[in-house]
Protein backbone atom coordinates (compact mmCIF):
# COMPACT_ATOMS: atom_id res chain seq x y z
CA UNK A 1 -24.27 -5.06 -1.65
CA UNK A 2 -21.15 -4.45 -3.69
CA UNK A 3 -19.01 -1.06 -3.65
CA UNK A 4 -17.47 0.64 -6.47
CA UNK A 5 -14.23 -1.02 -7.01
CA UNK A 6 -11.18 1.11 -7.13
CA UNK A 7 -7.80 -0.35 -8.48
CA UNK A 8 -4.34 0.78 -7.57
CA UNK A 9 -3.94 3.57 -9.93
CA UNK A 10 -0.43 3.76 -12.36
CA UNK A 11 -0.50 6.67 -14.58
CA UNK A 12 1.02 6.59 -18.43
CA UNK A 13 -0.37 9.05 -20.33
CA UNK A 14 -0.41 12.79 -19.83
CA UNK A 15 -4.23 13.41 -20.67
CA UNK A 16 -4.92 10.96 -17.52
CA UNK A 17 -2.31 12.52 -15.36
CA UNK A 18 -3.67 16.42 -16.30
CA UNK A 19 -7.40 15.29 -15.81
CA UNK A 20 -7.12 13.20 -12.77
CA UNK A 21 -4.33 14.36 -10.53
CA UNK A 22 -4.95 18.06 -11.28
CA UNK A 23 -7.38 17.55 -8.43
CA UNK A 24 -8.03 18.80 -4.71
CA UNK A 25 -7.18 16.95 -2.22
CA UNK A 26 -3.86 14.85 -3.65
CA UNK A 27 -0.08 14.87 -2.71
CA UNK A 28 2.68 13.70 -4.23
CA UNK A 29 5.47 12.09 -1.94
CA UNK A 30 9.09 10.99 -3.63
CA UNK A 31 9.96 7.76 -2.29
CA UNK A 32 12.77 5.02 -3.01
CA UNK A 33 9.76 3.32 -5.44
CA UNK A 34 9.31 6.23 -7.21
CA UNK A 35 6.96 9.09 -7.05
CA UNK A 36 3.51 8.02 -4.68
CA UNK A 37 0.18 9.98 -4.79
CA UNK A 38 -1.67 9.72 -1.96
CA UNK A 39 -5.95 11.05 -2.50
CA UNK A 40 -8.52 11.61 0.15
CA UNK A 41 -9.89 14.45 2.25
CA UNK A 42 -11.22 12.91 5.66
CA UNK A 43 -9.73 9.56 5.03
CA UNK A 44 -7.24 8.56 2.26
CA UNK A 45 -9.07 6.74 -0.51
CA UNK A 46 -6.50 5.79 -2.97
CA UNK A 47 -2.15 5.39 -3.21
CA UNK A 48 -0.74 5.24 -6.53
CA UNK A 49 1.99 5.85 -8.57
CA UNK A 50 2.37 8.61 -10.85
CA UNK A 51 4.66 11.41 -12.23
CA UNK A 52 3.41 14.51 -11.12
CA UNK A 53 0.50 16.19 -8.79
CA UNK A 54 -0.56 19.82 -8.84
CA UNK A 55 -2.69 20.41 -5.58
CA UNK A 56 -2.92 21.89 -2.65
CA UNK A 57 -2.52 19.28 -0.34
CA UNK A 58 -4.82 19.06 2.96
CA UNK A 59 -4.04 18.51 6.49
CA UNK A 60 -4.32 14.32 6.19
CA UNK A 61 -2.63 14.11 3.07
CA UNK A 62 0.22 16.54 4.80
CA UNK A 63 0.34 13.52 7.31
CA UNK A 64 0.04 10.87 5.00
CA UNK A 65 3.18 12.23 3.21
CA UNK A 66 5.08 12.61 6.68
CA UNK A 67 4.35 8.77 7.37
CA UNK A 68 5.12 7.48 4.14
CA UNK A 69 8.76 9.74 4.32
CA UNK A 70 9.19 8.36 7.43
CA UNK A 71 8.44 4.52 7.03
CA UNK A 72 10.85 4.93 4.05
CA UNK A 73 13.33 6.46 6.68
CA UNK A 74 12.57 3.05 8.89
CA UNK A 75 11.12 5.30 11.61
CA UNK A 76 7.26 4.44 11.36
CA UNK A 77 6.49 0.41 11.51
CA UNK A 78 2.47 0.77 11.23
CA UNK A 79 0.55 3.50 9.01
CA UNK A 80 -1.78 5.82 11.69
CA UNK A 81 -4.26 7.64 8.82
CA UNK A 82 -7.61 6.63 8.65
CA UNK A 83 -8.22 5.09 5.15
CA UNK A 84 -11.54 4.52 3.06
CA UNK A 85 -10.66 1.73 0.60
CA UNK A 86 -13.85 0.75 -2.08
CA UNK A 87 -14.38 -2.38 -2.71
CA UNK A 88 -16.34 -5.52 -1.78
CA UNK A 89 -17.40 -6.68 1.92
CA UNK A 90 -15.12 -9.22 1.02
CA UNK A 91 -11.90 -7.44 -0.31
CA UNK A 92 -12.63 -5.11 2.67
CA UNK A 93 -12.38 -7.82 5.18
CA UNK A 94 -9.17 -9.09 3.40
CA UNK A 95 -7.83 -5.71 3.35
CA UNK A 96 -8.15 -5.39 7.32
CA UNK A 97 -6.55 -8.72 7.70
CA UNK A 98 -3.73 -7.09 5.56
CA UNK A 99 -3.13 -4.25 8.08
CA UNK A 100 -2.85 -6.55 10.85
CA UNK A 101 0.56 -8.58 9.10
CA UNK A 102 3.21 -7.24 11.63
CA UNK A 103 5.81 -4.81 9.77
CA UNK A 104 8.80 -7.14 8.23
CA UNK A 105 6.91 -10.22 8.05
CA UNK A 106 5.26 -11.93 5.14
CA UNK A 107 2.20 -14.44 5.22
CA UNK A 108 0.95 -16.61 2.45
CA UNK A 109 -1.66 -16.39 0.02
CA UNK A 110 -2.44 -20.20 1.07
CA UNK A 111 -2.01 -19.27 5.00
CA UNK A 112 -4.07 -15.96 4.88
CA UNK A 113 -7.03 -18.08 3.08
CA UNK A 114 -7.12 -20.72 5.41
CA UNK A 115 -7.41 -18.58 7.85
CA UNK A 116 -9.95 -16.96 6.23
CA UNK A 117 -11.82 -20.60 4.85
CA UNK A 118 -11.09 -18.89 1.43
CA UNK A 119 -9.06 -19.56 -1.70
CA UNK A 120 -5.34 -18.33 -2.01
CA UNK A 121 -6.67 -17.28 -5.27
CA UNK A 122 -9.91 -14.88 -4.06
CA UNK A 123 -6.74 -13.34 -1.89
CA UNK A 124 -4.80 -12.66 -4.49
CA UNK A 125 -7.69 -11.50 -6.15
CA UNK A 126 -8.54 -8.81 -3.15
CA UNK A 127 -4.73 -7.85 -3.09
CA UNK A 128 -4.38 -7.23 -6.82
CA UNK A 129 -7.70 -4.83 -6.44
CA UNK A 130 -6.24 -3.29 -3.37
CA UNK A 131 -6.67 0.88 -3.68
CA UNK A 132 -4.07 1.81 -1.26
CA UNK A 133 -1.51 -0.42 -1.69
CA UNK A 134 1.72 0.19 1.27
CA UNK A 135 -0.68 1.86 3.52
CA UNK A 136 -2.72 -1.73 3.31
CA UNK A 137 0.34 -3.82 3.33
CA UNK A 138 -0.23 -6.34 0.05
CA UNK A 139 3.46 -6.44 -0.66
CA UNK A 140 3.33 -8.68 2.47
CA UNK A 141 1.83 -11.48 1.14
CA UNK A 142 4.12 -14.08 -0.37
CA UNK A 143 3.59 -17.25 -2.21
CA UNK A 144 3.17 -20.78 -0.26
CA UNK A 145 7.48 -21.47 -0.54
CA UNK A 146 7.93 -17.95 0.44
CA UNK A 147 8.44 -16.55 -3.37
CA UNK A 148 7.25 -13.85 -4.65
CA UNK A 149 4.49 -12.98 -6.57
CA UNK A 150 1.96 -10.96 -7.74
CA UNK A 151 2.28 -7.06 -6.94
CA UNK A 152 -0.37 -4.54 -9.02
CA UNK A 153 1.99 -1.24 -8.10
CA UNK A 154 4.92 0.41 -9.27
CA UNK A 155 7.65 -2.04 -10.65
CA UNK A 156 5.48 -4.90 -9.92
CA UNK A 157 7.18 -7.58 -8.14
CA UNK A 158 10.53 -5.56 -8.22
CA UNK A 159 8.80 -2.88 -6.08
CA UNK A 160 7.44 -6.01 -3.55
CA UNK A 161 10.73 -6.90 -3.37
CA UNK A 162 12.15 -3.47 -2.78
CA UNK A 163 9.79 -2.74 0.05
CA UNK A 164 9.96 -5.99 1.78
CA UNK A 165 13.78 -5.81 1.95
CA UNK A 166 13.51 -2.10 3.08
CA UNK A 167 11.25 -3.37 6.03
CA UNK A 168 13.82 -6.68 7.00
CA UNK A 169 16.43 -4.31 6.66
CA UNK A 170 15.09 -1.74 9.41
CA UNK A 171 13.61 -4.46 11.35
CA UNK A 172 16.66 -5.87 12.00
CA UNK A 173 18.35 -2.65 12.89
CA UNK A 174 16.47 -1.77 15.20
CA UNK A 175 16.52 -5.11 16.96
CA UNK A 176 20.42 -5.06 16.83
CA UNK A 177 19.96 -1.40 18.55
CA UNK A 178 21.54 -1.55 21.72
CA UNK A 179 18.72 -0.12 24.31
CA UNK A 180 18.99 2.48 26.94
C-alpha cells in the first residue's frame, strides 16, 4: 500500500506562503540556514523552509522549536519529538535508518544500500523525498569518496554542508571538554 508522498517543502511565492502556512498548528524557528517551519499537531509531519508563519503554535511544535534552537546551539545531539513522515513502506524504513546515523557522522549512499540490499540510487531517492529533513538526518548521507551531494532543502548542498560542519564542529568540542 503506498502513502501520500510529502516532499520537503521550500516556499517562493507569496500566494503559497499566505494559503499554506497561514495554518494551525505551524512554527517558525530562525536558524543559521535560514528561517525553518516546523507542521504537526500530535507528531510533526513536515520541516521546511520558508519566510514567514502566522500561527499559534502548539505545545509539540513549542518543543520542536526549543530542539531545533538548541541543536543549532550544539546542546541537543539527537531530535526527541515524535514525527509522522508520509511516504512509502520503503522511504519509511530508509527514513528510520536515517535517524539512527550517530550525530557528526556521515554514511554513504552506497554503504546505507548495502546495508539495506538496495540501490544507492532508491536512497537517494527516499532522501530527496524526505518530509522532515534535519529532524530525519538526510544531510548525513554523503557520496561513496565522502563528497557531497544531493540535498532537497534550503541552499541545497550549501545548507548540507553548513549543517554537517555545525555538527563536526560541536562534536569535537565537546570531546575536547575537559570532564568533571
Amino acid at each position: 500500500m503506498l502513502l501520500r508522498i510529502h516532499r520537503p517543502i521550500i516556499w517562493k511565492s507569496s500566494s503559497c506562503l499566505d494559503t499554506v502556512l497561514n495554518m494551525p498548528d505551524v512554527i517558525s524557528v530562525e536558524t543559521p540556514i535560514g528561517l525553518l517551519f516546523a507542521r504537526g499537531s500530535d507528531a510533526i509531519t513536515h520541516l521546511g523552509w520558508t519566510k514567514k508563519v502566522k500561527s499559534s503554535p502548539n505545545a509539540l511544535l513549542r518543543e520542536a522549536q526549543r530542539q531545533i534552537e538548541a541543536y543549532f546551539q550544539g546542546e541537543l545531539k539527537r531530535f526527541d519529538l515524535p514525527l509522522l513522515p508520509q511516504g512509502t513502506s520503503f522511504q519509511c524504513q530508509i527514513w528510520q535508518h536515517l535517524k539512527s546515523i550517530p550525530y557528526g557522522n556521515t554514511v554513504s549512499y552506497g554503504a546505507l544500500g548495502a546495508t539495506l540490499s538496495t540501490s544507492a540510487r532508491a536512497i537517494g531517492g527516499a532522501c530527496g523525498a524526505n518530509p522532515i529533513p534535519l529532524l530525519i538526518p538526510c544531510h548525513r548521507i554523503v557520496g561513496q569518496d565522502g563528497h557531497l551531494t544531493g540535498y532537497s532543502g534550503g541552499n541545497g548542498l550549501q545548507t548540507k554542508k553548513q549543517l554537517l560542519v555545525l555538527e563536526k564542529r560541536y562534536l569535537n568540542n565537546s570531546r575536547s571538554a575537559p570532564t568533571q
